[in-house]
Protein backbone atom coordinates (compact mmCIF):
# COMPACT_ATOMS: atom_id res chain seq x y z
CA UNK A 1 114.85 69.04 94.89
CA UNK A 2 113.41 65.67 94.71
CA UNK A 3 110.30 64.68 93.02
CA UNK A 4 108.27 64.46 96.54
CA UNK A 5 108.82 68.00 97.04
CA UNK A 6 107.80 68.97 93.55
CA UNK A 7 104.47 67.26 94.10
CA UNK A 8 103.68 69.54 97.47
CA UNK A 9 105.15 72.51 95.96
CA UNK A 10 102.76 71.88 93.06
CA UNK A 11 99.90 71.78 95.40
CA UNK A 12 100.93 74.41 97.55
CA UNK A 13 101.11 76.85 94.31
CA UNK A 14 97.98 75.81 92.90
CA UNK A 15 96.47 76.36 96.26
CA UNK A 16 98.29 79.97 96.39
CA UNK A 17 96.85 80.87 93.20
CA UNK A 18 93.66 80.54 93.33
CA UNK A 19 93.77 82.47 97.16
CA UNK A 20 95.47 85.42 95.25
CA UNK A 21 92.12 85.23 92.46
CA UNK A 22 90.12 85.23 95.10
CA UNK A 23 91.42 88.09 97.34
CA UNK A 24 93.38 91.19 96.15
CA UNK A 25 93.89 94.77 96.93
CA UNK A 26 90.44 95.59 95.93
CA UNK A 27 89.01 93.13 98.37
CA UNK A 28 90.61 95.57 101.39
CA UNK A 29 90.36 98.87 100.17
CA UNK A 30 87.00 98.65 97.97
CA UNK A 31 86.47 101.04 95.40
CA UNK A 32 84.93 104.49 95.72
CA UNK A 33 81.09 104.64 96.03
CA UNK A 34 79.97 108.46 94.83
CA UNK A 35 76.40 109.53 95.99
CA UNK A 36 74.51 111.91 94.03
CA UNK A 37 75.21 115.21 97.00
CA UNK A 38 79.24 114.43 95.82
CA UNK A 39 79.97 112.07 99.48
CA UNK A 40 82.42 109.48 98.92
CA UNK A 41 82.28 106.36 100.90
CA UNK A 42 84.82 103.85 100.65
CA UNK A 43 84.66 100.57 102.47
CA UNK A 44 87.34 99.01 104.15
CA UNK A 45 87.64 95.21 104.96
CA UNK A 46 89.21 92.58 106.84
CA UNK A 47 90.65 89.34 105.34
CA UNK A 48 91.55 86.63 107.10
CA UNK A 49 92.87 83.12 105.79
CA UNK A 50 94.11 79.90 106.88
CA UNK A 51 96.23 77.70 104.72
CA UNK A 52 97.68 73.79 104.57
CA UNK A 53 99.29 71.43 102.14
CA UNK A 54 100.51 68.09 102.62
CA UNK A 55 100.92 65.12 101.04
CA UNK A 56 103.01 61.36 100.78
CA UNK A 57 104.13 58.97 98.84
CA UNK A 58 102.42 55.62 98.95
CA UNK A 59 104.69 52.30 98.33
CA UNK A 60 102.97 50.08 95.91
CA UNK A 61 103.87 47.23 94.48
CA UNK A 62 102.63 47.95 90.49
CA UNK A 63 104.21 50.93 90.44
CA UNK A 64 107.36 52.68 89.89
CA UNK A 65 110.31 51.84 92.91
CA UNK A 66 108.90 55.71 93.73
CA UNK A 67 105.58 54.76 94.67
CA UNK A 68 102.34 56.61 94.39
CA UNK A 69 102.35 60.24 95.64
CA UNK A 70 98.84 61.65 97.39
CA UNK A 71 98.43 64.66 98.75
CA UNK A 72 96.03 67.70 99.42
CA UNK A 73 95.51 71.09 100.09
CA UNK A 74 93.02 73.68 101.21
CA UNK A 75 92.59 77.35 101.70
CA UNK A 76 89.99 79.37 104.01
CA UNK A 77 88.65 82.72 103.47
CA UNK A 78 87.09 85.33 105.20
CA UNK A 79 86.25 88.81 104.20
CA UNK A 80 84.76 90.95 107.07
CA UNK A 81 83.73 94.74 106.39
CA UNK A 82 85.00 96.67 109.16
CA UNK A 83 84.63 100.17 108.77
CA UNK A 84 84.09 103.04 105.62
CA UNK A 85 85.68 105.98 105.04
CA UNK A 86 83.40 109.03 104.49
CA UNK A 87 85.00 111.90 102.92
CA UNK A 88 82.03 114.92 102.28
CA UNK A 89 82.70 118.56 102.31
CA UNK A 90 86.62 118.46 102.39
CA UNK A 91 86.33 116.38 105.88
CA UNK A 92 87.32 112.59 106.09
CA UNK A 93 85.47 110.32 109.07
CA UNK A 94 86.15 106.85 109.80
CA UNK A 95 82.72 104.84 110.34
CA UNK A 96 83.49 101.90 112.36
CA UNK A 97 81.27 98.67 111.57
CA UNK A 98 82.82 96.64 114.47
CA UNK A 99 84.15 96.92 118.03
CA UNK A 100 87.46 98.58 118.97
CA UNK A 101 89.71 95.60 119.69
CA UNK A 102 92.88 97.82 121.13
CA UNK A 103 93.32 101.35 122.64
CA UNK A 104 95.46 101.68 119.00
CA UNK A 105 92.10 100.98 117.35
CA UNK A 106 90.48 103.64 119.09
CA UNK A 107 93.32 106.24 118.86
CA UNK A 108 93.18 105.56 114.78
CA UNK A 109 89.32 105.92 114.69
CA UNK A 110 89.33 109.14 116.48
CA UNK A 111 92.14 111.21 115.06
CA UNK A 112 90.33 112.77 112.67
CA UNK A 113 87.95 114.43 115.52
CA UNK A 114 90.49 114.99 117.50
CA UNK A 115 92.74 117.28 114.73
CA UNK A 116 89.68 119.33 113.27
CA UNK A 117 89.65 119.83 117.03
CA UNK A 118 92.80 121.44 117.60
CA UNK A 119 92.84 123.46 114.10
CA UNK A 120 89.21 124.53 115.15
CA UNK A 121 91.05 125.56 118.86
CA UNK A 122 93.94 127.35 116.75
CA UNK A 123 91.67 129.27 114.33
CA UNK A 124 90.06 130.63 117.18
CA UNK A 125 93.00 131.52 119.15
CA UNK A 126 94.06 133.15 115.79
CA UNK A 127 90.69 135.04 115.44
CA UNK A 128 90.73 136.54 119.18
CA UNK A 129 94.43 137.62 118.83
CA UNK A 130 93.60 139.15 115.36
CA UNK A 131 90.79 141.32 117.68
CA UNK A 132 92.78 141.73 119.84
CA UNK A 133 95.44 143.71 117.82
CA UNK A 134 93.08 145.60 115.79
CA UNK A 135 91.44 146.92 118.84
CA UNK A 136 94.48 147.85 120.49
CA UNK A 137 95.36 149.76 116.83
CA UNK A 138 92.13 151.37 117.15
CA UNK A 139 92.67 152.51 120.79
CA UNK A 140 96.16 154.73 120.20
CA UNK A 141 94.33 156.21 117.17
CA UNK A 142 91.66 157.42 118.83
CA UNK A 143 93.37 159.26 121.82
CA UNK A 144 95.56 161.49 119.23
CA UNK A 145 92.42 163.26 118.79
């Protein structure tokens, strides 16, 4: 590797570094937030960056037959809350902050609803056929007599 690339891949490390200081795991998954009636809310993020290095050497005269080497490099960040999670009473919800931007987004946010749903339709169905049976258990009993 020649020296020219050693001066970008300086830059572009530097650069790397302090985006990695700046944004971790934390920063997407935030932590926990208790309230005092035992909810837990945890808020989810977006992050979003841009990134670009460059950089050249310059001939000069007074220096080395190398030349001068300038370069630069620059990192964007943006952190966006986008929804919380909302776990109370054994039931998890998804709070969403902004607009679906898919059909995928929309089948994520509501699947939640849509199982306690069905396990709500099951544990009925469950319930009636349980009545069901003990009536018809009742029913032979009863014309023994």
């Amino acid at each position: 590797m020649s020296e020219k690339d050693n001066h970008v891949q300086d830059l572009m490390n530097v650069t790397m570094e302090k985006a990695r200081a700046m944004v971790d795991v934390d920063s997407v998954i935030g932590s926990p937030i208790t309230t005092p009636d035992g909810t837990t809310i945890i808020p989810i993020t977006r992050v979003s960056y841009g990134f670009g290095a460059g950089g050249s050497d310059l001939p000069s005269k007074s220096q080395s037959p190398n030349g001068m080497f300038a370069g630069g490099s620059g990192i964007g960040v943006t952190v966006s809350p986008i929804a919380f999670l909302v776990i109370a009473n054994g039931n998890v919800r998804v709070l969403q902050i902004e607009p679906y931007f898919s059909s995928l987004d929309r089948v994520i946010a509501t699947a939640p609803d849509v199982v306690d749903r069905v396990t709500g339709f099951i544990e009925n169905l469950k319930k009636e056929k349980a009545e069901k049976d003990r009536k018809a258990e009742e029913k032979p009993a009863e014309s023994e007599e």
